[in-house]
C-alpha atoms as a PDB file:
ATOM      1  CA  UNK A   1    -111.284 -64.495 -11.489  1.00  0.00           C
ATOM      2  CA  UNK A   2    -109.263 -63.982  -8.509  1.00  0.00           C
ATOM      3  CA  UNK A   3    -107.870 -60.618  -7.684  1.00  0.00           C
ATOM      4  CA  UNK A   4    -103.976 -62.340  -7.194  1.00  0.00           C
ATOM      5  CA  UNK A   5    -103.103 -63.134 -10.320  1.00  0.00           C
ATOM      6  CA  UNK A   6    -104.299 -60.086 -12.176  1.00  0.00           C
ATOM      7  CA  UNK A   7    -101.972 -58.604  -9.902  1.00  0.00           C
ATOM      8  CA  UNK A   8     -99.388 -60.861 -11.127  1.00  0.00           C
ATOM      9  CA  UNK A   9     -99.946 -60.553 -15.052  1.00  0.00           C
ATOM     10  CA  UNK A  10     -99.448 -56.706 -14.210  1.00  0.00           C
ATOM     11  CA  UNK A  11     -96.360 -57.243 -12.569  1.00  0.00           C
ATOM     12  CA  UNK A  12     -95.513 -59.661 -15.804  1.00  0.00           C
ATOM     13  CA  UNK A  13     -96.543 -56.635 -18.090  1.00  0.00           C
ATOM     14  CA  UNK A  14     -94.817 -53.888 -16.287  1.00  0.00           C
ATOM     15  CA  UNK A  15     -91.547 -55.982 -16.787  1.00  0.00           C
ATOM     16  CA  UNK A  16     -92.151 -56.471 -20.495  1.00  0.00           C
ATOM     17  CA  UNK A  17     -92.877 -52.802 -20.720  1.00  0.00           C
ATOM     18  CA  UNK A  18     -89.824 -52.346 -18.757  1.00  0.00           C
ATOM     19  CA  UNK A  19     -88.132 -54.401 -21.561  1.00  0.00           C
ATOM     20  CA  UNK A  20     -89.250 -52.879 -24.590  1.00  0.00           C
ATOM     21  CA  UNK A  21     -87.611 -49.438 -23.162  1.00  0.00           C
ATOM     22  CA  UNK A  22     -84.388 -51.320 -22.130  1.00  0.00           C
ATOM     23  CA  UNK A  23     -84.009 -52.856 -25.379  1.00  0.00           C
ATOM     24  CA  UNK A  24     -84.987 -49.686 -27.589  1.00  0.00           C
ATOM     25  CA  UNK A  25     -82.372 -47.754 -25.682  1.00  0.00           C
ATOM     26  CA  UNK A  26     -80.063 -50.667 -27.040  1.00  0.00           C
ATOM     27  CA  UNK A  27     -81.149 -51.040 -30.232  1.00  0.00           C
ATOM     28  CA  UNK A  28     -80.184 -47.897 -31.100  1.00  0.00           C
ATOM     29  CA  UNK A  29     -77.250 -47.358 -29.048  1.00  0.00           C
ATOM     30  CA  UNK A  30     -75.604 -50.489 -31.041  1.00  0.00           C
ATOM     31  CA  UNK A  31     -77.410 -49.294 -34.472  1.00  0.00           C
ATOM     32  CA  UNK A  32     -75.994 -45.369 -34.328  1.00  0.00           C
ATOM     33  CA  UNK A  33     -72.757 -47.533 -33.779  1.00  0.00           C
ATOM     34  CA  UNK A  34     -72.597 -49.352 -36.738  1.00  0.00           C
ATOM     35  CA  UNK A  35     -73.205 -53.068 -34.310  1.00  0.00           C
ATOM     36  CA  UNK A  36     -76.286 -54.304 -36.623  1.00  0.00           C
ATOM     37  CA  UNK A  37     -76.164 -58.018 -36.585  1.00  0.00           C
ATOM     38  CA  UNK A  38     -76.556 -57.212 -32.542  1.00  0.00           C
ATOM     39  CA  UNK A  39     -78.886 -54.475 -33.251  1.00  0.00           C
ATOM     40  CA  UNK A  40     -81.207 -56.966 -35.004  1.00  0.00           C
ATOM     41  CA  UNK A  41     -81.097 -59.201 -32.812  1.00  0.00           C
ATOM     42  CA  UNK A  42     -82.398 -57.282 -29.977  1.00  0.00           C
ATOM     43  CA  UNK A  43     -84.931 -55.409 -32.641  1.00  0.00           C
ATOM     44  CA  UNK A  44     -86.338 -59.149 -32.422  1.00  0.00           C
ATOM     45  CA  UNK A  45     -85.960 -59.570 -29.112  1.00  0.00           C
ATOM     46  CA  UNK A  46     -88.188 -56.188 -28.617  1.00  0.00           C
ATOM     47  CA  UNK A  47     -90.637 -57.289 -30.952  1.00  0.00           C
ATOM     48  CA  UNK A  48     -90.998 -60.335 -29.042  1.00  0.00           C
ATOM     49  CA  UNK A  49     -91.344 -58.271 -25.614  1.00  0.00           C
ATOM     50  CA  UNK A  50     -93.886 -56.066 -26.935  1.00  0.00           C
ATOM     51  CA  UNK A  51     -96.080 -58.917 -28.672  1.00  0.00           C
ATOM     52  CA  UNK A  52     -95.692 -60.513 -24.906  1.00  0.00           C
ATOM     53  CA  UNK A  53     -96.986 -56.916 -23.580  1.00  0.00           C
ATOM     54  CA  UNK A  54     -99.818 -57.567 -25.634  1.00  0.00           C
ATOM     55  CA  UNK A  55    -100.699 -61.038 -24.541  1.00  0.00           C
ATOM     56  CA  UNK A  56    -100.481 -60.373 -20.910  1.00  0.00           C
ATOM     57  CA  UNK A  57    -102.954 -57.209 -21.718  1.00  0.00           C
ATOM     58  CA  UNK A  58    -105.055 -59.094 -23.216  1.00  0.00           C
ATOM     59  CA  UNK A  59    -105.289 -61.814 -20.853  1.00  0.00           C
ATOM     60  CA  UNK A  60    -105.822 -59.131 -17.751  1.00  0.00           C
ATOM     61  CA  UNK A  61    -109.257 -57.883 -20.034  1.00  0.00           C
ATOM     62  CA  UNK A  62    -110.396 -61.056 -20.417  1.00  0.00           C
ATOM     63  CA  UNK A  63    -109.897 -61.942 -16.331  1.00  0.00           C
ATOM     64  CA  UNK A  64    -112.058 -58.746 -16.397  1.00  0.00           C
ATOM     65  CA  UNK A  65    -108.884 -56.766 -14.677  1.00  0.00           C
ATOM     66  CA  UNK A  66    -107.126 -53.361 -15.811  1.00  0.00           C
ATOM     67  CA  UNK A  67    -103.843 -53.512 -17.309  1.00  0.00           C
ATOM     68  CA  UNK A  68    -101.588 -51.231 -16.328  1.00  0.00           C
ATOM     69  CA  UNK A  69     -99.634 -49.474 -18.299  1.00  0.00           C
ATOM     70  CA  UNK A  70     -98.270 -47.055 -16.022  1.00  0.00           C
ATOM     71  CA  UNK A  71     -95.535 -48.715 -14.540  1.00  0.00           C
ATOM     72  CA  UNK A  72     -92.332 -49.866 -15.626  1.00  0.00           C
ATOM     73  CA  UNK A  73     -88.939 -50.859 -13.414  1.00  0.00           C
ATOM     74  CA  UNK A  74     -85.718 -48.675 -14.196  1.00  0.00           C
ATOM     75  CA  UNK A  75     -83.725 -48.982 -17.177  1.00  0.00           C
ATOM     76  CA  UNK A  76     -79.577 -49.418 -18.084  1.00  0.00           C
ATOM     77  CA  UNK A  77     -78.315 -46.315 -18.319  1.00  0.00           C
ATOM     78  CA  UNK A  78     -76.355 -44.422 -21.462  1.00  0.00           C
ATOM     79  CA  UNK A  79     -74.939 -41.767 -20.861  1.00  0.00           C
ATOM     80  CA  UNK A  80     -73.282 -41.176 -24.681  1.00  0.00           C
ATOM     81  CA  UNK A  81     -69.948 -42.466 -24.440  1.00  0.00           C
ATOM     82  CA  UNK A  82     -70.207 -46.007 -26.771  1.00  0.00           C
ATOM     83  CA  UNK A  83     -67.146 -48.301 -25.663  1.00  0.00           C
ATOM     84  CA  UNK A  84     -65.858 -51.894 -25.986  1.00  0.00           C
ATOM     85  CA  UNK A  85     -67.271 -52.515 -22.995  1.00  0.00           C
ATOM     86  CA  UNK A  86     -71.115 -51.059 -23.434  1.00  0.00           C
ATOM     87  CA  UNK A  87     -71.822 -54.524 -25.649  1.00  0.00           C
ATOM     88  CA  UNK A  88     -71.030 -56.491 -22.511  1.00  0.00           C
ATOM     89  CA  UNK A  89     -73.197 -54.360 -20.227  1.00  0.00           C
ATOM     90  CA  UNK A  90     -75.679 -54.650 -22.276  1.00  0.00           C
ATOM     91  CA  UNK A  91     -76.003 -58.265 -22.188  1.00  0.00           C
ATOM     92  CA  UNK A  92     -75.369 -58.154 -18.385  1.00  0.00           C
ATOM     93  CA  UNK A  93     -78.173 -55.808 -17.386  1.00  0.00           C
ATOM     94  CA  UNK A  94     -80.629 -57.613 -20.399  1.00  0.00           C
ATOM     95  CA  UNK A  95     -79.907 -60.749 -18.466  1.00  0.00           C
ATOM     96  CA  UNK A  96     -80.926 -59.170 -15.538  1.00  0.00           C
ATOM     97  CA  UNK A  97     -84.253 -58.915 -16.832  1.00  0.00           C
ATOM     98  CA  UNK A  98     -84.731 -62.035 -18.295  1.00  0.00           C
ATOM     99  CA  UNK A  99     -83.776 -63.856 -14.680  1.00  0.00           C
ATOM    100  CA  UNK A 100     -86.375 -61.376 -13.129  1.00  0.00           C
ATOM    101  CA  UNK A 101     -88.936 -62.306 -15.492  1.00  0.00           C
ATOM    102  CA  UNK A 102     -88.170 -65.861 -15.034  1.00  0.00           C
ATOM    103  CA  UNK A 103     -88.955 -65.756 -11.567  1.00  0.00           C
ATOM    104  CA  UNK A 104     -92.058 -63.695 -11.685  1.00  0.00           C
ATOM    105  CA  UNK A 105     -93.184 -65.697 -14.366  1.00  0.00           C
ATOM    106  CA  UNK A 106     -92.348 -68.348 -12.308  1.00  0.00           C
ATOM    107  CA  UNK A 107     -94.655 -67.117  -9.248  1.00  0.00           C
ATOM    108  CA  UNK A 108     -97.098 -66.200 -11.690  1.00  0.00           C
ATOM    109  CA  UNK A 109     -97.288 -70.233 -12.591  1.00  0.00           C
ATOM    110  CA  UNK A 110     -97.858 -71.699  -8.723  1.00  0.00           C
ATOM    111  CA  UNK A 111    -100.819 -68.366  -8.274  1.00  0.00           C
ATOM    112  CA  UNK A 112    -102.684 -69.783 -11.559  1.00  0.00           C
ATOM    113  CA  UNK A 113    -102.266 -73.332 -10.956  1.00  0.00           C
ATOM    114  CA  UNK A 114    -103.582 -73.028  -7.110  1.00  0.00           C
ATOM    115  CA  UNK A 115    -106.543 -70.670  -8.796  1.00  0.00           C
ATOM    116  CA  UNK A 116    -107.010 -73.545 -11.164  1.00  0.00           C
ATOM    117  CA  UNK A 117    -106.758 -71.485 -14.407  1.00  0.00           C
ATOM    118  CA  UNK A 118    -105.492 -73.230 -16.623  1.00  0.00           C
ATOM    119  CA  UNK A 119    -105.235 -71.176 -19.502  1.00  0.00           C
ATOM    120  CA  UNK A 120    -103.205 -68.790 -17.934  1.00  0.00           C
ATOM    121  CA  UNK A 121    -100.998 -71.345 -16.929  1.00  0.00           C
ATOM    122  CA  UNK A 122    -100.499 -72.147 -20.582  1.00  0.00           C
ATOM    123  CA  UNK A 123    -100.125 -68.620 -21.258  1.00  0.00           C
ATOM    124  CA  UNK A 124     -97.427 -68.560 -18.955  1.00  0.00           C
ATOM    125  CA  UNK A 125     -95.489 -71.285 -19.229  1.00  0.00           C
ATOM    126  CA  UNK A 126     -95.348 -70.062 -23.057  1.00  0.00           C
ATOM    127  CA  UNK A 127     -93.435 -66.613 -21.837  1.00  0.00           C
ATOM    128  CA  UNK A 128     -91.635 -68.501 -19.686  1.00  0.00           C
ATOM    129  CA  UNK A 129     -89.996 -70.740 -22.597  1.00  0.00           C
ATOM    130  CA  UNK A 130     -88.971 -67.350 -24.320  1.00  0.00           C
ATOM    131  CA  UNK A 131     -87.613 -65.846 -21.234  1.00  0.00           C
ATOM    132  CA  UNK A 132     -85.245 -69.242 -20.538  1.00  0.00           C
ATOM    133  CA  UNK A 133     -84.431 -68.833 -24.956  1.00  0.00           C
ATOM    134  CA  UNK A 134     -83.703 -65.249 -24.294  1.00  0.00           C
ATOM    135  CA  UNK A 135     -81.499 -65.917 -20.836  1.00  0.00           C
ATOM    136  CA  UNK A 136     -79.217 -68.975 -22.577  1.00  0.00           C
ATOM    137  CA  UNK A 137     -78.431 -66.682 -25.677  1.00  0.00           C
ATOM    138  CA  UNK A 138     -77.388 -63.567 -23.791  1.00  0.00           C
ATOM    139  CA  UNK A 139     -75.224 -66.032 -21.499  1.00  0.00           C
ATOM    140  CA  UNK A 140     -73.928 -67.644 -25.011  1.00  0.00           C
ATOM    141  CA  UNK A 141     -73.204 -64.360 -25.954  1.00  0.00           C
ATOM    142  CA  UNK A 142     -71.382 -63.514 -22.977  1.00  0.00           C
ATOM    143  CA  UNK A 143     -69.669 -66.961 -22.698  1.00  0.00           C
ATOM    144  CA  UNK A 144     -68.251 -66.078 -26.255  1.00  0.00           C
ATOM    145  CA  UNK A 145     -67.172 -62.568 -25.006  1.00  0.00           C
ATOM    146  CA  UNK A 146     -64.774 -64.287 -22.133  1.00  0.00           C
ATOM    147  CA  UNK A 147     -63.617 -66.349 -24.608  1.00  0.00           C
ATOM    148  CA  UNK A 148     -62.566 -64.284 -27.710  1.00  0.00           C
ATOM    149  CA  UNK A 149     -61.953 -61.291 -26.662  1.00  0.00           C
ATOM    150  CA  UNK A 150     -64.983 -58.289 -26.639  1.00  0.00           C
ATOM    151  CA  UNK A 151     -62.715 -56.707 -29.179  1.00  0.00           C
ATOM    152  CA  UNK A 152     -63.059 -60.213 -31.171  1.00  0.00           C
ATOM    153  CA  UNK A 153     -67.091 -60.824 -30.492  1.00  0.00           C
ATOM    154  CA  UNK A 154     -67.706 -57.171 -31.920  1.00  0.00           C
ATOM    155  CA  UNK A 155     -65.748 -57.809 -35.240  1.00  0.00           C
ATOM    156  CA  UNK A 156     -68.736 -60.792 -35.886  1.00  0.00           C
ATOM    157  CA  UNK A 157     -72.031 -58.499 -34.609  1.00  0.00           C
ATOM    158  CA  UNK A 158     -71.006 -55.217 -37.251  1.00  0.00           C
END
C-alpha cells in the first residue's frame, strides 16, 4: 500500500491520541467540579476518540505500516483555578480539534481515493461523520452559552 497515506492515518491517530489527553484533562477538571452531565458527555466523547485510536491502528497494521504512538499535538492547559469561564474554553479549544481533524480527515479522503483504497475511504469518511457530530454539538453548546448566560448553561450540565 502506498507509503502516503500510512503517513496520513498516523497523522489521524496522533490527533485522536491528542484527543483522548485533551478530553481526560476535561473530564476530570469538570468531574472534581461537580459539572457531571458535561463530564459525561465528554467521558463519551473520549471513549469515542480512543475506539477511533484503535481503528486507525488497526488499519495502519493491516496497510502493513507502524502506528505511531509516540506523538501527540499539545493540549489546553489547567492550571487549577476552575472558573465560569473554563466550561467555555473548554468547548473552544475541543472545537479546535474537531475542525483540525476534519480537515486532516479530510486530506486523508482525496490521498485514499487517488490510491484507490477504498476501504480506507470508508473508514474515513466514517470518522469524519463523528468529527462533523462532535463539531455541531460543541458549537450548540457554545451557541447556548451566548445565549443564556455561562452562569445559566452551567446550572443545566451539574
Amino acid at each position: 500500500m502506498n507509503k502516503d497515506i500510512i503517513k496520513h492515518f498516523n497523522k489521524l491517530l496522533t490527533n485522536e491520541l491528542t484527543s483522548v489527553r485533551q478530553y481526560l484533562l476535561h473530564f476530570s477538571v469538570l468531574k472534581h467540579n461537580g459539572i457531571h452531565k458535561f463530564a459525561d458527555k465528554v467521558q463519551k466523547e473520549l471513549t469515542e476518540e480512543l475506539e477511533h485510536a484503535n481503528e486507525l491502528a488497526t488499519r495502519i497494521l493491516l496497510l502493513n505500516g507502524i502506528p505511531n504512538f509516540q506523538d501527540t499535538n499539545q493540549i489546553s492547559e489547567y492550571h487549577g483555578k476552575f472558573t465560569k469561564n473554563t466550561v467555555k474554553e473548554m468547548l473552544e479549544t475541543n472545537l479546535k480539534l474537531e475542525v483540525k481533524g476534519m480537515q486532516d480527515i479530510k486530506e486523508a479522503i482525496f490521498v485514499a481515493e487517488s490510491e484507490k483504497d477504498f476501504v480506507s475511504v470508508i473508514l474515513l469518511e466514517k470518522l469524519l461523520k463523528n468529527e462533523e457530530e462532535h463539531f455541531h454539538w460543541i458549537n450548540a453548546q457554545i451557541n447556548l452559552i451566548e445565549i443564556m448566560g455561562i452562569e445559566n448553561y452551567i446550572k443545566t450540565q451539574c
